[in-house]
PDB file of N, CA and C in Angstrom:
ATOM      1  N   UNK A   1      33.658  11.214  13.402  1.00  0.00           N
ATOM      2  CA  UNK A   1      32.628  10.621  14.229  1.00  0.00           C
ATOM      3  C   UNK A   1      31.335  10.529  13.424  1.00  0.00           C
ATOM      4  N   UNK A   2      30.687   9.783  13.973  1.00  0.00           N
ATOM      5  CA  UNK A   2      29.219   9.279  13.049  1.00  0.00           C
ATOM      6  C   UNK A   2      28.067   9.633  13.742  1.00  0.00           C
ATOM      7  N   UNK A   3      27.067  10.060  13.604  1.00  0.00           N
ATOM      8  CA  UNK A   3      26.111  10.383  14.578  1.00  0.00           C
ATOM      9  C   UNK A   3      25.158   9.023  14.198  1.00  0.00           C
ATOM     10  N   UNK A   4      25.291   8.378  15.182  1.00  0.00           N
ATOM     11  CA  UNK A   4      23.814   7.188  15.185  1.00  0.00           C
ATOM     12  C   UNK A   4      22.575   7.434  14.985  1.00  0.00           C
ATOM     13  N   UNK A   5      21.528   6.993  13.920  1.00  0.00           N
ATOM     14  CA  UNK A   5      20.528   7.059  13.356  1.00  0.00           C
ATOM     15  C   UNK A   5      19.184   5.873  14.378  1.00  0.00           C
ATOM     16  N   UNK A   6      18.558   5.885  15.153  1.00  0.00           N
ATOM     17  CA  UNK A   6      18.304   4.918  15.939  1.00  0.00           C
ATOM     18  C   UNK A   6      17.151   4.475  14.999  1.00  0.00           C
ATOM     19  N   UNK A   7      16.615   3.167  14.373  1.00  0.00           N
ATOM     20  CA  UNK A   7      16.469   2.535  13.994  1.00  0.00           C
ATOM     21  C   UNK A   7      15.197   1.544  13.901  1.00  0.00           C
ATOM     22  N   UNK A   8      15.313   1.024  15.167  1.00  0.00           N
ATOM     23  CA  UNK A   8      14.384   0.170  15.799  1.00  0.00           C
ATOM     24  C   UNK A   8      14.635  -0.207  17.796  1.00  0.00           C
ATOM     25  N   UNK A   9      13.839  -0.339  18.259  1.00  0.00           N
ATOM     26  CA  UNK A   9      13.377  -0.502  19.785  1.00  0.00           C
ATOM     27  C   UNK A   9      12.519  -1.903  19.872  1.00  0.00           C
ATOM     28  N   UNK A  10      13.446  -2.541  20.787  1.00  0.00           N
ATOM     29  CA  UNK A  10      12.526  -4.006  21.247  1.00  0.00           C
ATOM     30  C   UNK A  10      12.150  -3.704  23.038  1.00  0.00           C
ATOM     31  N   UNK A  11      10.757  -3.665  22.784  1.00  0.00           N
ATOM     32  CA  UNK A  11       9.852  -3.739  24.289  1.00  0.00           C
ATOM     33  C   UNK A  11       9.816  -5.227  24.693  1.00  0.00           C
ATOM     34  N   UNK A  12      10.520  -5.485  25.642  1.00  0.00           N
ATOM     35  CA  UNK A  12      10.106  -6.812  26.204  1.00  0.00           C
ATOM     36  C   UNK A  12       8.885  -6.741  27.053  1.00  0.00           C
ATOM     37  N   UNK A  13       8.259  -7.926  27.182  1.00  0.00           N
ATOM     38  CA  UNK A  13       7.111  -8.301  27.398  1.00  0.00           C
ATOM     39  C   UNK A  13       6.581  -9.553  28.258  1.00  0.00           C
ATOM     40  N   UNK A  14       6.111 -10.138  29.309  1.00  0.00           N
ATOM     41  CA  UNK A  14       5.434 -11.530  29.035  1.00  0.00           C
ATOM     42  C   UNK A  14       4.355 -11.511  28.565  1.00  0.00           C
ATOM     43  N   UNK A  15       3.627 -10.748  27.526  1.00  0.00           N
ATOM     44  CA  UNK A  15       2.309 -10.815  26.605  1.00  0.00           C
ATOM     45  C   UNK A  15       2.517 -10.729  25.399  1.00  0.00           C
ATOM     46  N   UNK A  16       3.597 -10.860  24.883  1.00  0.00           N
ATOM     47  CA  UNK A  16       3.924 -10.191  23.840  1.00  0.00           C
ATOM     48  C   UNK A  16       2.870  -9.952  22.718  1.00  0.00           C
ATOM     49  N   UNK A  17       1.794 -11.148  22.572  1.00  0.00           N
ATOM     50  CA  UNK A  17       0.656 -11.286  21.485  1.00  0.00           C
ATOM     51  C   UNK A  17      -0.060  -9.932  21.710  1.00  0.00           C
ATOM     52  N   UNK A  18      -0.535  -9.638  22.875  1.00  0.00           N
ATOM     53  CA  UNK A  18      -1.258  -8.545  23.248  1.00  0.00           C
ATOM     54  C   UNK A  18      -0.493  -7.403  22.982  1.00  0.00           C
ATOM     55  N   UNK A  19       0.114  -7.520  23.504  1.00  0.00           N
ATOM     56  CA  UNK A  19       0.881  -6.009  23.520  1.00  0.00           C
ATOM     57  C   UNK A  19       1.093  -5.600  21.875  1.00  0.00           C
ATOM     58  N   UNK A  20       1.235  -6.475  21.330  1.00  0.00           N
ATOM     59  CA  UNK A  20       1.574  -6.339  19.965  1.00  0.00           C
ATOM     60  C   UNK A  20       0.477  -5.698  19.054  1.00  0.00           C
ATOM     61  N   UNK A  21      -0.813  -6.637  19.497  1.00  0.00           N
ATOM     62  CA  UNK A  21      -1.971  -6.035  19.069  1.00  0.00           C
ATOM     63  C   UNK A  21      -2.599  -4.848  19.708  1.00  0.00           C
ATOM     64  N   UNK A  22      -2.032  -4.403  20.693  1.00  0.00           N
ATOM     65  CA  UNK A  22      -2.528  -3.176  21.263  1.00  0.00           C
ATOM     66  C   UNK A  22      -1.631  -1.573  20.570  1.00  0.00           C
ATOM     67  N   UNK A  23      -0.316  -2.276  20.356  1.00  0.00           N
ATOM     68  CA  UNK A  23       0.652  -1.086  19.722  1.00  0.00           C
ATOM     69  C   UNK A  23       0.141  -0.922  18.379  1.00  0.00           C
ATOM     70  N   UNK A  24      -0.023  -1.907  17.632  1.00  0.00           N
ATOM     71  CA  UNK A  24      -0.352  -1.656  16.096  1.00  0.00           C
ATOM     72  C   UNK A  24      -1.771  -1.109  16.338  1.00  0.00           C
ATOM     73  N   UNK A  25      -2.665  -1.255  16.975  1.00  0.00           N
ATOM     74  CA  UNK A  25      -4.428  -0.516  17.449  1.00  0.00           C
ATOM     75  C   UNK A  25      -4.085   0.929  17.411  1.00  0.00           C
ATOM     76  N   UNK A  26      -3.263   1.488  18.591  1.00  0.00           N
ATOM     77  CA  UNK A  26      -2.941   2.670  19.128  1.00  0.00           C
ATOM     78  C   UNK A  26      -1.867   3.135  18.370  1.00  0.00           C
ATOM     79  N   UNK A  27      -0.972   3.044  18.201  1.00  0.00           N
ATOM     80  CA  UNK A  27       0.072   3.345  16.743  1.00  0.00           C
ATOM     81  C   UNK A  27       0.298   3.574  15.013  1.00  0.00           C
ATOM     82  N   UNK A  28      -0.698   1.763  15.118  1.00  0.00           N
ATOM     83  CA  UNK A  28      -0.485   2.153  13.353  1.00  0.00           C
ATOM     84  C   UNK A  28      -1.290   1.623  13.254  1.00  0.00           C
ATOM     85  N   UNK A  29      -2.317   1.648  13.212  1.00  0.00           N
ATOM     86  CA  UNK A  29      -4.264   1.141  12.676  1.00  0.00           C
ATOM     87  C   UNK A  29      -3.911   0.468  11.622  1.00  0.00           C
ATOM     88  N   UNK A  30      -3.060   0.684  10.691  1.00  0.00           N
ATOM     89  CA  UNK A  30      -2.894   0.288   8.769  1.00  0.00           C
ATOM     90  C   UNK A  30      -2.091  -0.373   9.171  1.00  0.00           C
ATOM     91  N   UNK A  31      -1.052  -1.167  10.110  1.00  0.00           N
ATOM     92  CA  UNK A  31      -0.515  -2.209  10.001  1.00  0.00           C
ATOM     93  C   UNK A  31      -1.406  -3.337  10.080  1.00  0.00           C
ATOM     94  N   UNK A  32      -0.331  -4.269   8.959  1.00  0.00           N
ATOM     95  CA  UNK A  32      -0.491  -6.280   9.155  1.00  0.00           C
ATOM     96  C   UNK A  32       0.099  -6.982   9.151  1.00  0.00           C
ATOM     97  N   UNK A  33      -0.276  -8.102   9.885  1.00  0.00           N
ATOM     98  CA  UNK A  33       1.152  -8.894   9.631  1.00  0.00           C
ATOM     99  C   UNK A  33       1.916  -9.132  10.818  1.00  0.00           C
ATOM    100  N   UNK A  34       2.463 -10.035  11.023  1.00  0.00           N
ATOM    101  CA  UNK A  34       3.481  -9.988  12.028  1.00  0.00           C
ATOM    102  C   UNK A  34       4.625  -9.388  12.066  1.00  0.00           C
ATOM    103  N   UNK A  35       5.429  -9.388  12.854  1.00  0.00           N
ATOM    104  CA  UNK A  35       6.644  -8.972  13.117  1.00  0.00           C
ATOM    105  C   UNK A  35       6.873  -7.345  13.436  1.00  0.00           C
ATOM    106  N   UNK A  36       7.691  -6.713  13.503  1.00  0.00           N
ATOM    107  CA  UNK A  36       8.071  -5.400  13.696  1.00  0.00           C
ATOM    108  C   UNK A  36       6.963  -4.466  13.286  1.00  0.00           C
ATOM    109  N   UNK A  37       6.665  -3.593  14.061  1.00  0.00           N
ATOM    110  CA  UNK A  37       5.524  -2.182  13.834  1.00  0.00           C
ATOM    111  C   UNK A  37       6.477  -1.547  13.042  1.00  0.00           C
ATOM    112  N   UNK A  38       5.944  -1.076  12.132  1.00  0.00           N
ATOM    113  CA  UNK A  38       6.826   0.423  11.138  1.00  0.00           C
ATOM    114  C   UNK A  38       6.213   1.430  11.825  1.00  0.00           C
ATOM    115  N   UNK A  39       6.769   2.113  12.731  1.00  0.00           N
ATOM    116  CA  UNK A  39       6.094   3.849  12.746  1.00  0.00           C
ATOM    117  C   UNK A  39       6.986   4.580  11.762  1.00  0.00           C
ATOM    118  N   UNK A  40       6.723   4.595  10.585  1.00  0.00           N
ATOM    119  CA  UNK A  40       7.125   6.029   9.750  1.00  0.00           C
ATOM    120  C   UNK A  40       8.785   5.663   9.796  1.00  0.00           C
ATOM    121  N   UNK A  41       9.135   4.579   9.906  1.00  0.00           N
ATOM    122  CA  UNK A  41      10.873   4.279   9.443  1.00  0.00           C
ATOM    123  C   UNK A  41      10.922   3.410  10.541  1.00  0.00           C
ATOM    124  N   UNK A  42      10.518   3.723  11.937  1.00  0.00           N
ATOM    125  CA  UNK A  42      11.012   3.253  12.816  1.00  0.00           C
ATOM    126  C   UNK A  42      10.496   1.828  13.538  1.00  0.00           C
ATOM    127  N   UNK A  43      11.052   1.112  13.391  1.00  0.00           N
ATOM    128  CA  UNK A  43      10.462   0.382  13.817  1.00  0.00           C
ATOM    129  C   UNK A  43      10.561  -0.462  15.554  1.00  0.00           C
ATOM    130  N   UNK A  44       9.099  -0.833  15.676  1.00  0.00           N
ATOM    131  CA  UNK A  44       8.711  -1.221  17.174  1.00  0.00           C
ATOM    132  C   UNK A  44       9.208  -2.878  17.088  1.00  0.00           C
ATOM    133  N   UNK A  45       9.641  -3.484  18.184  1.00  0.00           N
ATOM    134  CA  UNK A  45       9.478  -4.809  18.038  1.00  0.00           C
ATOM    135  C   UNK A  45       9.288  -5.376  19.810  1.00  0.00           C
ATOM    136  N   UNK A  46       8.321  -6.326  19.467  1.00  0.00           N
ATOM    137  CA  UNK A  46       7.561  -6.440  20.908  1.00  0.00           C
ATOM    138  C   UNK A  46       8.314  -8.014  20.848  1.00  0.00           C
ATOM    139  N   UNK A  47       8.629  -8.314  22.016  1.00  0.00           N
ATOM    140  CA  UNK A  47       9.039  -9.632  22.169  1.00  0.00           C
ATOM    141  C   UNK A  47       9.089  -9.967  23.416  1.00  0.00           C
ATOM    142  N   UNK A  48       8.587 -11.335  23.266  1.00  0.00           N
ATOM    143  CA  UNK A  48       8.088 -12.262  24.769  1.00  0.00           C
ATOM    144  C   UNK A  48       9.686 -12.376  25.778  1.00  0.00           C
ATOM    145  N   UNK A  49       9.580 -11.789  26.864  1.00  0.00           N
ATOM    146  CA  UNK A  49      10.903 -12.068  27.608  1.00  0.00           C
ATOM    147  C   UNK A  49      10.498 -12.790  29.190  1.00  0.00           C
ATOM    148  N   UNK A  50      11.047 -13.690  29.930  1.00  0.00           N
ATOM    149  CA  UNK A  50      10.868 -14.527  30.609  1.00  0.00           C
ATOM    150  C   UNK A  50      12.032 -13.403  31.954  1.00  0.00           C
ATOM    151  N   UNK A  51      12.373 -12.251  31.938  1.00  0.00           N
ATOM    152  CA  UNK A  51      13.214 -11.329  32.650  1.00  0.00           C
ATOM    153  C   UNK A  51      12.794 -10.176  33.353  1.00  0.00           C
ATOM    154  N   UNK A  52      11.585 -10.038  32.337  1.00  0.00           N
ATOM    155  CA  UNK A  52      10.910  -8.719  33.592  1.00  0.00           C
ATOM    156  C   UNK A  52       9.743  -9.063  33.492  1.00  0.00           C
ATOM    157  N   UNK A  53       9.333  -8.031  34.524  1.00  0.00           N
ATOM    158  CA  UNK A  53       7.731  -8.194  34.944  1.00  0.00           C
ATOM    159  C   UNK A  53       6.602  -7.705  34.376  1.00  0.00           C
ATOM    160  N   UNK A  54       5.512  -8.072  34.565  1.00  0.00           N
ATOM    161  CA  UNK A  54       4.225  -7.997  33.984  1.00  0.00           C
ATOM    162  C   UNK A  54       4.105  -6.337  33.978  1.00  0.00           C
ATOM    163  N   UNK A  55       4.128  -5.627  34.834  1.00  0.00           N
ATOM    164  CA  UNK A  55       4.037  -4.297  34.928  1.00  0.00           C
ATOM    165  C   UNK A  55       5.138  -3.575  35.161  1.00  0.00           C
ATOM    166  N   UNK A  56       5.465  -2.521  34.525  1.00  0.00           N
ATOM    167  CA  UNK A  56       7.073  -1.681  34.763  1.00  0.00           C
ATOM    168  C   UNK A  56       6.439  -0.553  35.743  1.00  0.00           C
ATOM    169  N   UNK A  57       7.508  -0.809  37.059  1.00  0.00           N
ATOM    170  CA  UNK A  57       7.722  -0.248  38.000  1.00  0.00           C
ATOM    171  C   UNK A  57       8.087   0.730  37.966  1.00  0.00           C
ATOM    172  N   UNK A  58       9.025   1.346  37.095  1.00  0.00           N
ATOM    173  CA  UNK A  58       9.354   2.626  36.610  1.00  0.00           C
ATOM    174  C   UNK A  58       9.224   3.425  35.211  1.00  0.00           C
ATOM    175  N   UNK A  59       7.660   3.221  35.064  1.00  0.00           N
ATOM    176  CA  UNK A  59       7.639   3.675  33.563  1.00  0.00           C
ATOM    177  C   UNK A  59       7.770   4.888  33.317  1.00  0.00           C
ATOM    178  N   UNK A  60       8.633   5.980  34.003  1.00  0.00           N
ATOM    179  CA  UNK A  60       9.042   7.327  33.722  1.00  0.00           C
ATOM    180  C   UNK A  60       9.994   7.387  33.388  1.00  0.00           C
ATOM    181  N   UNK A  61      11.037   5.939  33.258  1.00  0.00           N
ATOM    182  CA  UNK A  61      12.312   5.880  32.881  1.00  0.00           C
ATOM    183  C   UNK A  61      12.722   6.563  31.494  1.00  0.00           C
ATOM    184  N   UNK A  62      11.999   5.929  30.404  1.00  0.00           N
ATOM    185  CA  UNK A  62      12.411   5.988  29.111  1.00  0.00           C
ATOM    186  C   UNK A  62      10.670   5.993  28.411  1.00  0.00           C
ATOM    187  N   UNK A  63      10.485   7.283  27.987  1.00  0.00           N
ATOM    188  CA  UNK A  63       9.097   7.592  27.033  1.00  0.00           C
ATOM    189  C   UNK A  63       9.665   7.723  25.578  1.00  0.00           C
ATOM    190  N   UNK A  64       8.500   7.173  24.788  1.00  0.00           N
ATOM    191  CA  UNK A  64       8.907   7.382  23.664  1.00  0.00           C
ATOM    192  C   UNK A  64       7.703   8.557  23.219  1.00  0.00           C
ATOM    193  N   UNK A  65       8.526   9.544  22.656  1.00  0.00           N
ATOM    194  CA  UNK A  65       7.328  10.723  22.136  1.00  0.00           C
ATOM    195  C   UNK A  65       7.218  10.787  20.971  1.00  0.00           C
ATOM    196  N   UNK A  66       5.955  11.348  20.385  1.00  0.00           N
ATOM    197  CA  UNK A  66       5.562  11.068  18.886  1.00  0.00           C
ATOM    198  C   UNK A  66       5.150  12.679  18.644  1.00  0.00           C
ATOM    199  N   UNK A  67       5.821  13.379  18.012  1.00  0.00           N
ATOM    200  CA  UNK A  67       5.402  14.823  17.424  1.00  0.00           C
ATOM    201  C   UNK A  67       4.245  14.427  16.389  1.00  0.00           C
ATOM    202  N   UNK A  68       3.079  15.226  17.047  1.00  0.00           N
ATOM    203  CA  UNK A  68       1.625  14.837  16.193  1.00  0.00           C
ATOM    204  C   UNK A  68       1.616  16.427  15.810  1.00  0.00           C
ATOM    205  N   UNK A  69       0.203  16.292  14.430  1.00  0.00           N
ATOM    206  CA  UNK A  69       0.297  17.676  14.014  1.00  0.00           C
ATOM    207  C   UNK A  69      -1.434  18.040  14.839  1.00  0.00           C
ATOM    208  N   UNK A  70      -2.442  17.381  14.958  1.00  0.00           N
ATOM    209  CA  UNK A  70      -3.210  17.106  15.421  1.00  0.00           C
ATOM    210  C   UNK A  70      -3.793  16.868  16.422  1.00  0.00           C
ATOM    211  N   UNK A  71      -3.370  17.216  17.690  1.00  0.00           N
ATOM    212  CA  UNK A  71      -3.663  16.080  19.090  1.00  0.00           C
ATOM    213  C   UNK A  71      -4.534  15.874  19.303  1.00  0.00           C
ATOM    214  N   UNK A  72      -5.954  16.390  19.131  1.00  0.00           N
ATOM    215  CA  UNK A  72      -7.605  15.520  18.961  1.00  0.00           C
ATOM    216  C   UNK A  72      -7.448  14.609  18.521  1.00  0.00           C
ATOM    217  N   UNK A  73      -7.364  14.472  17.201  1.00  0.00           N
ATOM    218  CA  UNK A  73      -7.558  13.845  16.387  1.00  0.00           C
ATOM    219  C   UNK A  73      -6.638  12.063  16.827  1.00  0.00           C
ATOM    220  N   UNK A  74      -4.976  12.162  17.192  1.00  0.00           N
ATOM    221  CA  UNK A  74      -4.592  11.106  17.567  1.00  0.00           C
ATOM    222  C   UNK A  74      -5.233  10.878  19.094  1.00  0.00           C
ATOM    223  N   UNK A  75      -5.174  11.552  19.953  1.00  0.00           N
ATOM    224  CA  UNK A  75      -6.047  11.407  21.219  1.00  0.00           C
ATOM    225  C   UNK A  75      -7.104  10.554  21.383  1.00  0.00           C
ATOM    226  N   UNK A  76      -8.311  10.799  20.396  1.00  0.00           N
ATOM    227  CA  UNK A  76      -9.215  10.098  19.940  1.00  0.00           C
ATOM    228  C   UNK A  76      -8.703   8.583  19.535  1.00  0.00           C
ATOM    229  N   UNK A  77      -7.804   8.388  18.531  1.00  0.00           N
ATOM    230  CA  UNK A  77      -7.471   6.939  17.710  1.00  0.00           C
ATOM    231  C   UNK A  77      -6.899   6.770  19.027  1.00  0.00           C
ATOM    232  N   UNK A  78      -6.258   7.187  20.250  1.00  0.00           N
ATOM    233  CA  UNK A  78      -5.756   6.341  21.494  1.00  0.00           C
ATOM    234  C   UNK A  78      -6.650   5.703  22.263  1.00  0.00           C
ATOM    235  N   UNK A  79      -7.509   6.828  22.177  1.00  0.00           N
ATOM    236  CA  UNK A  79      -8.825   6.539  23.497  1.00  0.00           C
ATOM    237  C   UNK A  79      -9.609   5.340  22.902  1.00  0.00           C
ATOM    238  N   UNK A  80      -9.585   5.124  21.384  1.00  0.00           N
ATOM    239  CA  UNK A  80     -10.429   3.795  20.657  1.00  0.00           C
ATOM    240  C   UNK A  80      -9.136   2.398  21.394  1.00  0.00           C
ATOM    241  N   UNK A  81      -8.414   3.007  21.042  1.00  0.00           N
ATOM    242  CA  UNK A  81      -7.097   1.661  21.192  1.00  0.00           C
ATOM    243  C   UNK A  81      -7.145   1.068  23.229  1.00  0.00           C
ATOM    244  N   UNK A  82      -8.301   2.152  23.659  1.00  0.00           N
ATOM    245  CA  UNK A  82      -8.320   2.108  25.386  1.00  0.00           C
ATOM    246  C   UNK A  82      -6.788   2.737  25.925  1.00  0.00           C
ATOM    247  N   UNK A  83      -6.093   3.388  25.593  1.00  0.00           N
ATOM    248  CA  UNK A  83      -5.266   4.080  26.023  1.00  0.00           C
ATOM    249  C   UNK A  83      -4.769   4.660  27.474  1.00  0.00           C
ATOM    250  N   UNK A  84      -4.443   4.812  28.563  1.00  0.00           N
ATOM    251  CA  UNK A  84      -4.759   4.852  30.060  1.00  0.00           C
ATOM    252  C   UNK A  84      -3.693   6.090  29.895  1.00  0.00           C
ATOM    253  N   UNK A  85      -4.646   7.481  30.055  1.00  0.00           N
ATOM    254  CA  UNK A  85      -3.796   8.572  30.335  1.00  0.00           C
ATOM    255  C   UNK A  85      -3.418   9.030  31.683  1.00  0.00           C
ATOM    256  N   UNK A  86      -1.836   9.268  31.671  1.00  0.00           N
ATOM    257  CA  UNK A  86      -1.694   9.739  32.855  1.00  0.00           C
ATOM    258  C   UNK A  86      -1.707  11.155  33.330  1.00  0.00           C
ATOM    259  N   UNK A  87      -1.630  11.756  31.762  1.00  0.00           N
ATOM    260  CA  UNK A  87      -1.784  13.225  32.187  1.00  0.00           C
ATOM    261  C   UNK A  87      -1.827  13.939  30.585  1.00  0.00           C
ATOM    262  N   UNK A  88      -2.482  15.186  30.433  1.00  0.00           N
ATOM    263  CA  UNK A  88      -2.914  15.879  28.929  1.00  0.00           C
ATOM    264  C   UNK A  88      -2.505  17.192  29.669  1.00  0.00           C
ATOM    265  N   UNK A  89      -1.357  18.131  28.984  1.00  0.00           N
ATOM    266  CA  UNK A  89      -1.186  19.483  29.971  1.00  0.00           C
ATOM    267  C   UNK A  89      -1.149  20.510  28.378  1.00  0.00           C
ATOM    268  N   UNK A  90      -1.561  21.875  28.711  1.00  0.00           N
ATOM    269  CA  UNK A  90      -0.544  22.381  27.901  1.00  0.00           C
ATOM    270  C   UNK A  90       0.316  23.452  28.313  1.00  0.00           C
ATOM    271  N   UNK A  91       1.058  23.276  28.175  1.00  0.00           N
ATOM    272  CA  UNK A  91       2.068  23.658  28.031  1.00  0.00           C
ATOM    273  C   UNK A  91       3.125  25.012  27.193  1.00  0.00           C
ATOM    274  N   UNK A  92       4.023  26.006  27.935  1.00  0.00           N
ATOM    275  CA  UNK A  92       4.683  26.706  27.347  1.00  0.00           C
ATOM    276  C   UNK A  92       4.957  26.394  25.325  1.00  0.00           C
ATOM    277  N   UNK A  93       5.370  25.019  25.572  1.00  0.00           N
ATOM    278  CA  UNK A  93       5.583  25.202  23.884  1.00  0.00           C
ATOM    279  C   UNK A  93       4.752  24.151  23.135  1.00  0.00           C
ATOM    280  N   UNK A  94       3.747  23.398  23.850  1.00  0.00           N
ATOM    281  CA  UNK A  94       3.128  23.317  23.342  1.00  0.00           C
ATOM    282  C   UNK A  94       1.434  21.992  23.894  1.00  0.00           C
ATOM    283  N   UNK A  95       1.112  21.036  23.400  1.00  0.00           N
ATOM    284  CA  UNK A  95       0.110  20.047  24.193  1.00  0.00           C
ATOM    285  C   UNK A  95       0.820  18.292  24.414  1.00  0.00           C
ATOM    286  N   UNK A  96       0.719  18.722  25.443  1.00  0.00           N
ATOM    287  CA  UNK A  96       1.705  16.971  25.749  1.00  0.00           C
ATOM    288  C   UNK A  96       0.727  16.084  26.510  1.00  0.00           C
ATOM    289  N   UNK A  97       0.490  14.989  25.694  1.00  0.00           N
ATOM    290  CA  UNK A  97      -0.017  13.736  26.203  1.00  0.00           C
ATOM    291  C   UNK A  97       0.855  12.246  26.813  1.00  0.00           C
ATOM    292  N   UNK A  98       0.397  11.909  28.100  1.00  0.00           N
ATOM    293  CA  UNK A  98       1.364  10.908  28.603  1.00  0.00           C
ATOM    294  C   UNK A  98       0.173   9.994  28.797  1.00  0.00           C
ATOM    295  N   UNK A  99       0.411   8.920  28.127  1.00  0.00           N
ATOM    296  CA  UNK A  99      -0.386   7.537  28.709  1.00  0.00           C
ATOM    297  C   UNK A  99       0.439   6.236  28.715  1.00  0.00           C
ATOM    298  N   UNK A 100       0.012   5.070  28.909  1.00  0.00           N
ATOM    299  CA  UNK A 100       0.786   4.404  29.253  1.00  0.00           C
ATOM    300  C   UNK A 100      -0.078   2.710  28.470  1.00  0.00           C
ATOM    301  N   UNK A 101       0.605   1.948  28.010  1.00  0.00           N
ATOM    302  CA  UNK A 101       0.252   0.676  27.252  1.00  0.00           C
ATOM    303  C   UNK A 101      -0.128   0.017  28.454  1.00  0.00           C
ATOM    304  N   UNK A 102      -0.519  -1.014  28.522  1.00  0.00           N
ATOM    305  CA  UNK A 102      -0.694  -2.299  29.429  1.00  0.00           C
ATOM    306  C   UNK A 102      -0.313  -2.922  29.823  1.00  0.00           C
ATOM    307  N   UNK A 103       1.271  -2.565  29.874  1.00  0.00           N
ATOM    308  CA  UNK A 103       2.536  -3.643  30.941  1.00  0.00           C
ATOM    309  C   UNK A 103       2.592  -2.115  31.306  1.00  0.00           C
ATOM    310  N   UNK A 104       2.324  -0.694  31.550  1.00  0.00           N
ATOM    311  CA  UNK A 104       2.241   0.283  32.017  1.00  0.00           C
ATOM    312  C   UNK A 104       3.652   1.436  31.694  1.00  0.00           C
ATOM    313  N   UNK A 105       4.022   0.989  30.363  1.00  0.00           N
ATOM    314  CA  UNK A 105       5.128   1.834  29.677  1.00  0.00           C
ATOM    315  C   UNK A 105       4.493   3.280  29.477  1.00  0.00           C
ATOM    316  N   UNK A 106       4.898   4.087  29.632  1.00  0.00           N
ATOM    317  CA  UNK A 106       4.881   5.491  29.429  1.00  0.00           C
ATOM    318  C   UNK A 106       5.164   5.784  27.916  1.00  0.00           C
ATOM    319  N   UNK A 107       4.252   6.754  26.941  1.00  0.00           N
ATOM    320  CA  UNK A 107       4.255   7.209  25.673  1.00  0.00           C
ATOM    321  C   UNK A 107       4.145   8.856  25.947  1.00  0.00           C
ATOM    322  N   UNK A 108       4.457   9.278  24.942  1.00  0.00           N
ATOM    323  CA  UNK A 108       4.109  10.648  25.204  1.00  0.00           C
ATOM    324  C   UNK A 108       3.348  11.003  23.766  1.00  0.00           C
ATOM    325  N   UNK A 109       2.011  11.666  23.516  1.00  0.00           N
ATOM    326  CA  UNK A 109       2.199  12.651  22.352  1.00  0.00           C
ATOM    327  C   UNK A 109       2.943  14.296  22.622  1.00  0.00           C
ATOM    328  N   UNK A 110       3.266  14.842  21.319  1.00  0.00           N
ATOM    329  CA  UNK A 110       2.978  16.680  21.894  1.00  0.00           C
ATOM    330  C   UNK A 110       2.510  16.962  20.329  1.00  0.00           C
ATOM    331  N   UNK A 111       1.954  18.143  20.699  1.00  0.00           N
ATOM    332  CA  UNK A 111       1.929  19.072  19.154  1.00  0.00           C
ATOM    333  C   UNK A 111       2.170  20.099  19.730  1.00  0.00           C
ATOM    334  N   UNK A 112       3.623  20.423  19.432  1.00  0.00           N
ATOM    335  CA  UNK A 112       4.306  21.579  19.580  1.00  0.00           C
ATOM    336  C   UNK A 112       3.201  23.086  19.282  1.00  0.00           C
ATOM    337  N   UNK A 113       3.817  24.259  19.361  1.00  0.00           N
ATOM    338  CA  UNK A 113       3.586  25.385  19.388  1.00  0.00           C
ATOM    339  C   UNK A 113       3.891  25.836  18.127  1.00  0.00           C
ATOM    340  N   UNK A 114       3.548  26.297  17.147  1.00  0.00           N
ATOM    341  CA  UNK A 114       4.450  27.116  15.652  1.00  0.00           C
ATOM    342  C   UNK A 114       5.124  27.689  16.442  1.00  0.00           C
ATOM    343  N   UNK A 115       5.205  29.166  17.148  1.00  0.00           N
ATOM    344  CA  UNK A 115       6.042  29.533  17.585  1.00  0.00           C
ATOM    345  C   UNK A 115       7.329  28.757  18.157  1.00  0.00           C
ATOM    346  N   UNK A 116       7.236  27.953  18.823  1.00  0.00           N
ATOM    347  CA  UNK A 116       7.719  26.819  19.463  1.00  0.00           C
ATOM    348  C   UNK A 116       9.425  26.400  18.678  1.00  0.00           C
TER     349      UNK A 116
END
């Protein structure tokens, strides 16, 4: 058996221009260029879909979380990008941030605990 390496993620959209420029703002400041966001291997791909709606109704479905070493510090580069938090806790193992993009997808940061 093979264990799957996941790769890349396509967010559908009807904004796609925006959304695109809002992920690379809040994500990767040092991206250019069109096409696919690189986060660190992985890549984002935003694309215009004519199938769902302007706002996700269930954005607790599927979060994507980003292990930060820092959480000021990215917190801050979110809050520049206008970021809409839904909640900053901390937590047993460690500080978890949930906000949400502008078709209202759910992100998570954390910076774990060393102990952790």
């Amino acid at each position: 058996m093979t264990t799957l390496k996941p790769g890349s993620m396509l967010l559908g959209t009807t904004r796609p221009t925006e959304l695109r420029a809002w992920y690379a703002k809040a994500l990767a400041p040092e991206s250019t260029g069109e096409g696919a966001i690189d986060l660190g291997g992985f890549l984002l791909v935003i694309d215009g879909r004519d199938d769902v709606e302007a706002k996700n109704d269930q954005p607790g479905r599927a979060i994507i979380n980003f292990h930060v070493d820092d959480f000021d510090a990215v917190e801050a580069q979110l809050n520049a990008a206008g970021a809409e938090w839904i909640s900053v806790e901390d937590r047993e193992k460690g500080r978890f941030g949930t906000f949400a993009d502008p078709d209202g997808n759910y992100l998570q940061i954390i910076e774990w605990k060393k102990d952790a």
